[in-house]
C-alpha atoms as a PDB file:
ATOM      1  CA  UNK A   1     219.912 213.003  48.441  1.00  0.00           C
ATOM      2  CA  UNK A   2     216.579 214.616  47.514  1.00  0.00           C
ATOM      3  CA  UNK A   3     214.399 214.364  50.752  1.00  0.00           C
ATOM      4  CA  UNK A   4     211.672 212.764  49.500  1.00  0.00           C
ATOM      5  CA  UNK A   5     213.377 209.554  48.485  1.00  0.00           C
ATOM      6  CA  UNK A   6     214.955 210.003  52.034  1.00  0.00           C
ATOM      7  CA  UNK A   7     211.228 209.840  53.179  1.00  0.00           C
ATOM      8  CA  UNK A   8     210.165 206.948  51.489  1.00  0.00           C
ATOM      9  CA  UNK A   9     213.364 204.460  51.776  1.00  0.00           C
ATOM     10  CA  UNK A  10     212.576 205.080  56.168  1.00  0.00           C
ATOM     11  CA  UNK A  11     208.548 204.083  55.179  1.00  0.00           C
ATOM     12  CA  UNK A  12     209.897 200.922  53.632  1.00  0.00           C
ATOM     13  CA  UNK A  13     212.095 200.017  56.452  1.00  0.00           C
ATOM     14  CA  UNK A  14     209.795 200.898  58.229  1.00  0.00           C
ATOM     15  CA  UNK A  15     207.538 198.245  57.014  1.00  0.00           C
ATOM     16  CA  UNK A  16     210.038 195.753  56.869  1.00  0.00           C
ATOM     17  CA  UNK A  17     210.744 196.264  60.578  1.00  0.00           C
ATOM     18  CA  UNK A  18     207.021 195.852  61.612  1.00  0.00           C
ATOM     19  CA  UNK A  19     206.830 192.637  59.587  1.00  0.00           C
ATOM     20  CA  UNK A  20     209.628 191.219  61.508  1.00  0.00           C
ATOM     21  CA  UNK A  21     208.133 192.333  64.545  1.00  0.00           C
ATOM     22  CA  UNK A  22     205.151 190.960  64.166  1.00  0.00           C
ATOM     23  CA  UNK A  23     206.242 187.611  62.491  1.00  0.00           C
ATOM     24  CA  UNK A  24     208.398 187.789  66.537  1.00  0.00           C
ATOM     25  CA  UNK A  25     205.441 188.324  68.410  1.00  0.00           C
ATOM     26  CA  UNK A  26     203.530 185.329  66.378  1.00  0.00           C
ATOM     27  CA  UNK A  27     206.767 183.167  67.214  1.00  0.00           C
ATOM     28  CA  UNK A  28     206.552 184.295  71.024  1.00  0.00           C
ATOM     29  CA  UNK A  29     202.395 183.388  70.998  1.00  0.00           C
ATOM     30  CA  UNK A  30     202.597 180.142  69.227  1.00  0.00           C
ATOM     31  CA  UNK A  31     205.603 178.847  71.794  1.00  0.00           C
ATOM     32  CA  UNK A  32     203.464 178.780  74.613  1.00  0.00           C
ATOM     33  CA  UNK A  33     204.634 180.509  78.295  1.00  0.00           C
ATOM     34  CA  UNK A  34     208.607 181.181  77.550  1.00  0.00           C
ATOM     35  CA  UNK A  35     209.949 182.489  80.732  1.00  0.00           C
ATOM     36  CA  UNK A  36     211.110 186.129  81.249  1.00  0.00           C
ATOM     37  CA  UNK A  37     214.510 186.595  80.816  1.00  0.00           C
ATOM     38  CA  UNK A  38     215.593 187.085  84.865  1.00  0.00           C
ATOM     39  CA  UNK A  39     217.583 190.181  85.679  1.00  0.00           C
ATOM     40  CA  UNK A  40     220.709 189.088  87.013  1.00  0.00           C
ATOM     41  CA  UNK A  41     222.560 192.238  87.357  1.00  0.00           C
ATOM     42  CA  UNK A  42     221.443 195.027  90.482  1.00  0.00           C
ATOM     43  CA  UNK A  43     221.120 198.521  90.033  1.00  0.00           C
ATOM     44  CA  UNK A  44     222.481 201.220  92.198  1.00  0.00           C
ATOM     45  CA  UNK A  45     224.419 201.098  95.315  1.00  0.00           C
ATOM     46  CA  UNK A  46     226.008 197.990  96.691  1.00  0.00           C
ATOM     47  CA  UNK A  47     224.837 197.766 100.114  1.00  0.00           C
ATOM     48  CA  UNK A  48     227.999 197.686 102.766  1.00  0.00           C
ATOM     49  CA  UNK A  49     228.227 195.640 105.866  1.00  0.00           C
ATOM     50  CA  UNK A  50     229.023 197.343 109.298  1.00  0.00           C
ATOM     51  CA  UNK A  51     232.311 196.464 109.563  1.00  0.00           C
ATOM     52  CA  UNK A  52     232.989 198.211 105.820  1.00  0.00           C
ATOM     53  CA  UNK A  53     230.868 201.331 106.990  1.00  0.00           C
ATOM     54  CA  UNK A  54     232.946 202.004 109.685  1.00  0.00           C
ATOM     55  CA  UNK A  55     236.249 201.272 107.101  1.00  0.00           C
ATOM     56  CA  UNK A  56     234.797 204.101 105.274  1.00  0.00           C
ATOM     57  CA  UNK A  57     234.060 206.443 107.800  1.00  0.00           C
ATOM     58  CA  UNK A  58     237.551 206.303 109.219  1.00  0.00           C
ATOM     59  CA  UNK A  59     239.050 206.296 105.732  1.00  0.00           C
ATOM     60  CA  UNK A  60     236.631 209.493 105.286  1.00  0.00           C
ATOM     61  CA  UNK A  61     237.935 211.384 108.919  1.00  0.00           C
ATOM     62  CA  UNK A  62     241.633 211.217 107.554  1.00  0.00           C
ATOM     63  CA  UNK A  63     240.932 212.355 104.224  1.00  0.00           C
ATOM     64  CA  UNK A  64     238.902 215.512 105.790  1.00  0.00           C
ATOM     65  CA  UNK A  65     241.737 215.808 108.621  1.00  0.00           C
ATOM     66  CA  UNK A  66     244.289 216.312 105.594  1.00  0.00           C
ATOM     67  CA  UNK A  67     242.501 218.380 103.637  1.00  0.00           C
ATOM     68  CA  UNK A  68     241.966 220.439 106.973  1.00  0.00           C
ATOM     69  CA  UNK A  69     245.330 220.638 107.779  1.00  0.00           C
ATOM     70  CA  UNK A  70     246.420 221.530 104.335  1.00  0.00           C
ATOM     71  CA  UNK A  71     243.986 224.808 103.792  1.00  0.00           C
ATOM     72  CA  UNK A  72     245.541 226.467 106.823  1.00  0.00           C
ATOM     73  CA  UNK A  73     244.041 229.618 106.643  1.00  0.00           C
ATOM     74  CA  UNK A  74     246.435 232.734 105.816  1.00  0.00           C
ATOM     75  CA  UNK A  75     246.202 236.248 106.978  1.00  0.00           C
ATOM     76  CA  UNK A  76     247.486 239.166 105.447  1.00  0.00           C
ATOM     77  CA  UNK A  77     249.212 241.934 106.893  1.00  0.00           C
ATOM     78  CA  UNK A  78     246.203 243.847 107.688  1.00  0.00           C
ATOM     79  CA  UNK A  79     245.269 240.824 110.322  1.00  0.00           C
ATOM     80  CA  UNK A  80     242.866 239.496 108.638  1.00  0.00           C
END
């Protein structure tokens, strides 16, 4: 495809897309106050309760216990 036919088929969508944009934005003006569209999902973190804070952190201890007692450290013949 020779490039500058590539260059002016994205101007004319280009175009195209502003015109629908703007024929939007009269739509949204001429409709008077629509609402905002609410956010209904959260972001981030859920935040945790006491009760499931202290599930994790003794959920956390044995996991860390385990891993503990499976790294047992290993010495050589040298002592080390």
């Amino acid at each position: 495809m020779d490039l500058y036919k590539a260059i002016q088929d994205l101007y004319a969508e280009k175009e195209k897309l502003e015109r629908v944009i703007a024929s939007l934005e009269e739509l949204q003006r001429t409709a008077g106050a629509v609402p905002a569209i609410a956010k209904t999902s959260r972001r981030g973190r859920k935040s945790m309760s006491p009760a499931e804070r202290e599930e994790v952190s003794e959920r956390m201890k044995r996991y860390w216990a385990g891993r503990r007692s499976q790294k047992q450290p290993k010495h050589g013949a040298d002592g080390q």
